[in-house]
Protein backbone atom coordinates (compact mmCIF):
# COMPACT_ATOMS: atom_id res chain seq x y z
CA UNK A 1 18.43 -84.93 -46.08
CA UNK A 2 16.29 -82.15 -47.28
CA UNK A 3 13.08 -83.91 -46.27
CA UNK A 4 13.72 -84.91 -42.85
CA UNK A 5 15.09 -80.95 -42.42
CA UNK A 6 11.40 -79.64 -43.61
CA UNK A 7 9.54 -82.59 -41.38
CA UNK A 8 12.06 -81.11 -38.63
CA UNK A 9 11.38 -77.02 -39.03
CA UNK A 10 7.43 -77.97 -39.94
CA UNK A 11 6.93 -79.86 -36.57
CA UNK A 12 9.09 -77.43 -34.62
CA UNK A 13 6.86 -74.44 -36.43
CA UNK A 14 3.73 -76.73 -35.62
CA UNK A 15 4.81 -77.20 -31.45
CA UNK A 16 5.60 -72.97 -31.31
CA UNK A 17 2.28 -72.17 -33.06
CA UNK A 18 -0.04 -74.59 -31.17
CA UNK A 19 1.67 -73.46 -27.80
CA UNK A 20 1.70 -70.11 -28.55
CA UNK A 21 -2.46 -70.05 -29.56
CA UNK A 22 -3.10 -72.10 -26.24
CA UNK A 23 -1.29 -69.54 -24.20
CA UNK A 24 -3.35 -66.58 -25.96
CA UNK A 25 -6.45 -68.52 -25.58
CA UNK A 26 -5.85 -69.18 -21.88
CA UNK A 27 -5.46 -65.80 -20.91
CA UNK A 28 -8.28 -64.61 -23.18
CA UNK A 29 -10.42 -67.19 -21.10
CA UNK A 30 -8.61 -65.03 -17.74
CA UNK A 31 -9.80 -62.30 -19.16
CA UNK A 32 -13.22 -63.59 -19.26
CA UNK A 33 -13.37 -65.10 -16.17
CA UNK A 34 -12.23 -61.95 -14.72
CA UNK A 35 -14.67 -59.92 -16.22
CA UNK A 36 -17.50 -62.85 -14.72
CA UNK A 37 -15.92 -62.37 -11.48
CA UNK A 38 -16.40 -58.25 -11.47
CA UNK A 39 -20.02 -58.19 -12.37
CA UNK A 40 -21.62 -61.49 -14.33
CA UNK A 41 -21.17 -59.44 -17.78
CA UNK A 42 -18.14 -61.19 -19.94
CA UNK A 43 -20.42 -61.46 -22.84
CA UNK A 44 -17.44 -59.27 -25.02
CA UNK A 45 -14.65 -61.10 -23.23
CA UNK A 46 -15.64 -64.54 -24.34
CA UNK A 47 -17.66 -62.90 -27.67
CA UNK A 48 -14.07 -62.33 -28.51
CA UNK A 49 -12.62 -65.74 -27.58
CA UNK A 50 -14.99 -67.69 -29.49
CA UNK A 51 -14.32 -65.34 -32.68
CA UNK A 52 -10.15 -66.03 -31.80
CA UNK A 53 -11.00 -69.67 -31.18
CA UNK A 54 -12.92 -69.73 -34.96
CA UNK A 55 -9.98 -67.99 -36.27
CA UNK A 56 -7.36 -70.57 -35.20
CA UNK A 57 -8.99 -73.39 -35.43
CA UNK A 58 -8.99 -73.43 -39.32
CA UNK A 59 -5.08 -73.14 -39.10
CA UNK A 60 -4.42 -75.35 -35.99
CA UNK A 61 -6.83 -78.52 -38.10
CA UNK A 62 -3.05 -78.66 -40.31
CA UNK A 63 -1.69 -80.07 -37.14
CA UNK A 64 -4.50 -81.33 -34.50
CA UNK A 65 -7.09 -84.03 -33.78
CA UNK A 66 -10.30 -82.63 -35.46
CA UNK A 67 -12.16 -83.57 -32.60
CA UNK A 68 -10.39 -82.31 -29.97
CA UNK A 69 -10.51 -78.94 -31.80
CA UNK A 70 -14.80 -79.10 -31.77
CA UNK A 71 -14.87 -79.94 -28.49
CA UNK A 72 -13.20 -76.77 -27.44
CA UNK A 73 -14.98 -74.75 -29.86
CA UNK A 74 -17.79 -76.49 -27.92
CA UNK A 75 -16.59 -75.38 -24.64
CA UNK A 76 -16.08 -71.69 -25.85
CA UNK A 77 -19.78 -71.42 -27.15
CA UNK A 78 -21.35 -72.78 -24.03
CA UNK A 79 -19.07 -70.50 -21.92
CA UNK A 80 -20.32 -67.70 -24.21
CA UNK A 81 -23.75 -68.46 -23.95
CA UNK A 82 -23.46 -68.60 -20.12
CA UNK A 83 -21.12 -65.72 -19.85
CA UNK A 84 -24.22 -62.93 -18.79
CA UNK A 85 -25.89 -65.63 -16.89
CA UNK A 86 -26.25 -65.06 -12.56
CA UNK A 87 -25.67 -69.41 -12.31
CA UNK A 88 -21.69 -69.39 -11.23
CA UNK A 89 -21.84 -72.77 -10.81
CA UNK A 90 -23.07 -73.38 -15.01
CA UNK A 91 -20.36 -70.48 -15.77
CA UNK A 92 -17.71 -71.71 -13.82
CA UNK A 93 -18.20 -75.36 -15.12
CA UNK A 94 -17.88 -74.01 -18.82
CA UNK A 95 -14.83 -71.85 -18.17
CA UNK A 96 -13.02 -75.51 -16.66
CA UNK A 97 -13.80 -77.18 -19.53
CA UNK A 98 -12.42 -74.62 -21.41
CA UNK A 99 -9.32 -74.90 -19.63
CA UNK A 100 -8.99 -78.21 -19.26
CA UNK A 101 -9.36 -79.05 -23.05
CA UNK A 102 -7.11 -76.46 -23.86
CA UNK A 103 -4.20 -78.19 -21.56
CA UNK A 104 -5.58 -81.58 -23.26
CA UNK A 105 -5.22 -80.17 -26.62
CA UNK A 106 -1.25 -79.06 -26.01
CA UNK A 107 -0.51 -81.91 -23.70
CA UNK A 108 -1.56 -84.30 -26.60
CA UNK A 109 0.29 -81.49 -29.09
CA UNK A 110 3.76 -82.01 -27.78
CA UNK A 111 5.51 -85.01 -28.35
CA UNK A 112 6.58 -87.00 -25.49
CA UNK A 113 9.40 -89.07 -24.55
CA UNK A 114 6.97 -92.41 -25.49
CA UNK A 115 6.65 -90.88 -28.51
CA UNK A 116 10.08 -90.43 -29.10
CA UNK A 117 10.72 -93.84 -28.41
């Protein structure tokens, strides 16, 4: 009864949180890419990304795949480091990581019908 009611609300709290910091770090990484696109200076944009990314991740570990988690953080600080840098293609390749592993990361998050199962 009263256990299967918190494992309910904490995995329901757990989907809306994870969701809800992929969607903020998605269009933080936008924002970024945006600011790349204008003039090759996103340092700030993705400065602030990485420190949102650091902030989360401690919280998001309760309910995520350690791993997965680096290899984002991974992602964000080799965006960052490339975020001032005139190579689109290095930039570019960062920033699809990024994105890619954030959709892995809530794909992996959300339980599926095989998992229901």
């Amino acid at each position: 009864g009263i256990l299967s009611a918190f494992i309910i609300v904490s995995l329901t709290f757990s989907i809306f949180y994870v969701k809800a910091v992929c969607k903020e770090t998605k269009e933080m990484l936008n924002e970024c890419i945006s600011a790349y696109d204008n003039n090759h200076k996103s340092y700030e944009k993705a400065d602030a990304l990485s420190k949102y990314w650091e902030k989360q991740e401690k919280f998001l570990s309760i309910f995520v795949n350690h791993e997965s988690l680096d290899e984002v953080e991974s992602a964000i600080k080799s965006l960052k480091d490339y975020s001032d840098t005139d190579d689109n293609e290095i930039f570019y390749e960062y920033s699809g990581s990024v994105e890619m592993l954030i959709h892995q990361l809530l794909e992996d998050t959300l339980p599926g019908i095989h998992s229901i199962l």
